[in-house]
C-alpha atoms as a PDB file:
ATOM      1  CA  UNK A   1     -18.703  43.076 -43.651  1.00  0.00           C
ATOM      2  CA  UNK A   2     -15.405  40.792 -43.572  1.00  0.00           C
ATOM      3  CA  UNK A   3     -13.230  43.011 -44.766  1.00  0.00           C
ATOM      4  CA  UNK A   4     -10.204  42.005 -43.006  1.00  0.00           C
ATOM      5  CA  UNK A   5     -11.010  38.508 -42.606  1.00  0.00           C
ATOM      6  CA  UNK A   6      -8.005  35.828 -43.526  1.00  0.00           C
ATOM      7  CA  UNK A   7     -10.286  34.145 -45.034  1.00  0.00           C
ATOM      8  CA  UNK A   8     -11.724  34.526 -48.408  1.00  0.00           C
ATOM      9  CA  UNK A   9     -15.717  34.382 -49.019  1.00  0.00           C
ATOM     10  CA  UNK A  10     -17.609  32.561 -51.391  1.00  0.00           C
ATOM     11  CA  UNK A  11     -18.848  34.820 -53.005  1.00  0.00           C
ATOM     12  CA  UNK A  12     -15.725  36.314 -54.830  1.00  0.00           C
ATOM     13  CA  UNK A  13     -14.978  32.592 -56.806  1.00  0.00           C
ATOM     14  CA  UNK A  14     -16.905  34.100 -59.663  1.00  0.00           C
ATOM     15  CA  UNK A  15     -15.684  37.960 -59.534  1.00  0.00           C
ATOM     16  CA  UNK A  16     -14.170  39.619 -62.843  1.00  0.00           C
ATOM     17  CA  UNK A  17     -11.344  42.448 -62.615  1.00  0.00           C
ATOM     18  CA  UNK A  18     -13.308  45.442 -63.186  1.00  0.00           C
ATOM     19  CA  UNK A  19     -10.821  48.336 -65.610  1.00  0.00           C
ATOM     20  CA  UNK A  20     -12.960  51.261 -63.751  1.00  0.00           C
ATOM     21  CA  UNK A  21     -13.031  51.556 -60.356  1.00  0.00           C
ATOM     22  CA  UNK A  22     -17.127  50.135 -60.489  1.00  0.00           C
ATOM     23  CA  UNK A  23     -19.432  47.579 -60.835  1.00  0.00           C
ATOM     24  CA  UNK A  24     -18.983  46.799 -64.331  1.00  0.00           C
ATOM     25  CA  UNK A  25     -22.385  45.254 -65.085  1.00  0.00           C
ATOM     26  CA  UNK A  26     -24.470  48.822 -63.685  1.00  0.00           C
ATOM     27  CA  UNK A  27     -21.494  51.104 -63.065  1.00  0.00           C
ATOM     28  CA  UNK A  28     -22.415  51.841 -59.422  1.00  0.00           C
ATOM     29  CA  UNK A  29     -19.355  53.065 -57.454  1.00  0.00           C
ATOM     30  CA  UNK A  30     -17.521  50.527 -54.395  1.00  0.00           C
ATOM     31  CA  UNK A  31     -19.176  52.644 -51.962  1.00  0.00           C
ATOM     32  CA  UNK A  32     -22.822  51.158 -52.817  1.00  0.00           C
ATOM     33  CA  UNK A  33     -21.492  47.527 -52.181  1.00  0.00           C
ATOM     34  CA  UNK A  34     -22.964  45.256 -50.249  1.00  0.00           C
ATOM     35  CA  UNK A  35     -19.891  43.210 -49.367  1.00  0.00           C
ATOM     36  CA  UNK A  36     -15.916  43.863 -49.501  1.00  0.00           C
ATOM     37  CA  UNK A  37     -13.378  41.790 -48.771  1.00  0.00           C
ATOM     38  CA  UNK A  38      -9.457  43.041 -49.279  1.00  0.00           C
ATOM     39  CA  UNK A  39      -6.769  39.654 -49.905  1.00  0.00           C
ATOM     40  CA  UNK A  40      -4.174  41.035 -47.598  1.00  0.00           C
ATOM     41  CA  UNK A  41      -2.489  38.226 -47.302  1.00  0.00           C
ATOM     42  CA  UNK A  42      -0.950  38.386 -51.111  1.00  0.00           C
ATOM     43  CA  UNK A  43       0.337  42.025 -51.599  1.00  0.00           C
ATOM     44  CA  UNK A  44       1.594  42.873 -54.831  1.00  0.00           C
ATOM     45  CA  UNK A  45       4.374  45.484 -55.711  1.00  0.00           C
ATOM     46  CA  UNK A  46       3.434  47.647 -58.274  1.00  0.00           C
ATOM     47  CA  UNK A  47       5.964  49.557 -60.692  1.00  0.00           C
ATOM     48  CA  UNK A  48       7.202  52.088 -57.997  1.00  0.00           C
ATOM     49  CA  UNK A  49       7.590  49.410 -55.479  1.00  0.00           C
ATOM     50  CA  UNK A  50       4.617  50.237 -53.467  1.00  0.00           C
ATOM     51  CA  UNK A  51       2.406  47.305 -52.351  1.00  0.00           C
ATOM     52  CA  UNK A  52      -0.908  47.335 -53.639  1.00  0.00           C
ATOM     53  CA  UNK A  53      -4.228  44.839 -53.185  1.00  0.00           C
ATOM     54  CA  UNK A  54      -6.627  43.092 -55.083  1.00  0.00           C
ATOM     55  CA  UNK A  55     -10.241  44.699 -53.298  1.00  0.00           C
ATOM     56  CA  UNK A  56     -13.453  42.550 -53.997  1.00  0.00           C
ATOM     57  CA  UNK A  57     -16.450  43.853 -54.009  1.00  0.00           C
ATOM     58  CA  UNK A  58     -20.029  42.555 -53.936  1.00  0.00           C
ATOM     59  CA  UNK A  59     -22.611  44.913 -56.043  1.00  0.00           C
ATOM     60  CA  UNK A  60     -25.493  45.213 -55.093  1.00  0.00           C
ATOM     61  CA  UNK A  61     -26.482  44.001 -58.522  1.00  0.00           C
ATOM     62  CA  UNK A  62     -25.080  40.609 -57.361  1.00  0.00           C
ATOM     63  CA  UNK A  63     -21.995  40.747 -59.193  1.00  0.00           C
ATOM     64  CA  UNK A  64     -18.654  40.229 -57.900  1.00  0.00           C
ATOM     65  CA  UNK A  65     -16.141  42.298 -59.223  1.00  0.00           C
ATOM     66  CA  UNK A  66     -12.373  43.299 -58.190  1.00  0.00           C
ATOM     67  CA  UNK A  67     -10.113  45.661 -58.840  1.00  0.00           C
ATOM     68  CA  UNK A  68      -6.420  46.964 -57.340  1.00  0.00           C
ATOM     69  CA  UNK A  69      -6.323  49.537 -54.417  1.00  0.00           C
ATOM     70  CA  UNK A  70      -3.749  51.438 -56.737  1.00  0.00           C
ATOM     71  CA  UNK A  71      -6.464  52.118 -59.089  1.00  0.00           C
ATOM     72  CA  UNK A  72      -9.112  53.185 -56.345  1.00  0.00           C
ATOM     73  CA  UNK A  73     -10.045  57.303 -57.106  1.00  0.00           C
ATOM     74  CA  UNK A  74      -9.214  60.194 -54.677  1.00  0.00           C
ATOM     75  CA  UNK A  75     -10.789  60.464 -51.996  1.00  0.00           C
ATOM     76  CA  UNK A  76     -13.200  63.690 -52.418  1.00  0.00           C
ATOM     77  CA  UNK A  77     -11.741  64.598 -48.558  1.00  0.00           C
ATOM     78  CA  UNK A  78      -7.780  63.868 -50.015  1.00  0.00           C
ATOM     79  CA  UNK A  79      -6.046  66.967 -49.642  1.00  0.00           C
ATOM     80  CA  UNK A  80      -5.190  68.297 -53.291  1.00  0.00           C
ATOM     81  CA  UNK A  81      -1.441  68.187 -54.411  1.00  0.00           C
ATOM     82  CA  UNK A  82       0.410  71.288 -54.386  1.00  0.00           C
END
């Protein structure tokens, strides 16, 4: 996958912001994707001035869809808060 790679792919020209963390043609979750790639190179800040990312992900559907890595779920292996 290229992740991390400066530069973007072609296939995220036609990707749509998804409001759920998913595919949002079949619903499957960013860990079935075939392809990521994270645009590091433009962070935003968000409201609580933490920097956040637009994350691109290629279904395995075939569609491209993004979303921010502030609106990425807990991790099932994230400690709980206490």
């Amino acid at each position: 996958m290229e992740a991390f790679s400066p530069t973007p792919p072609p296939w995220l020209e036609k990707a749509i912001h998804a409001t759920n963390f998913c595919c949002p043609r079949c619903r499957a979750s960013a860990a079935k994707a075939q392809r990521v790639w994270i645009n590091r190179r433009a962070p935003v800040l968000g409201e609580d001035y933490r920097r956040k990312w637009q994350e691109f992900y290629l279904c395995e559907c075939e569609q491209a869809w993004w979303a921010w890595s502030s609106d990425r779920p807990p991790s099932e292996f994230s400690k709980p808060d206490e």
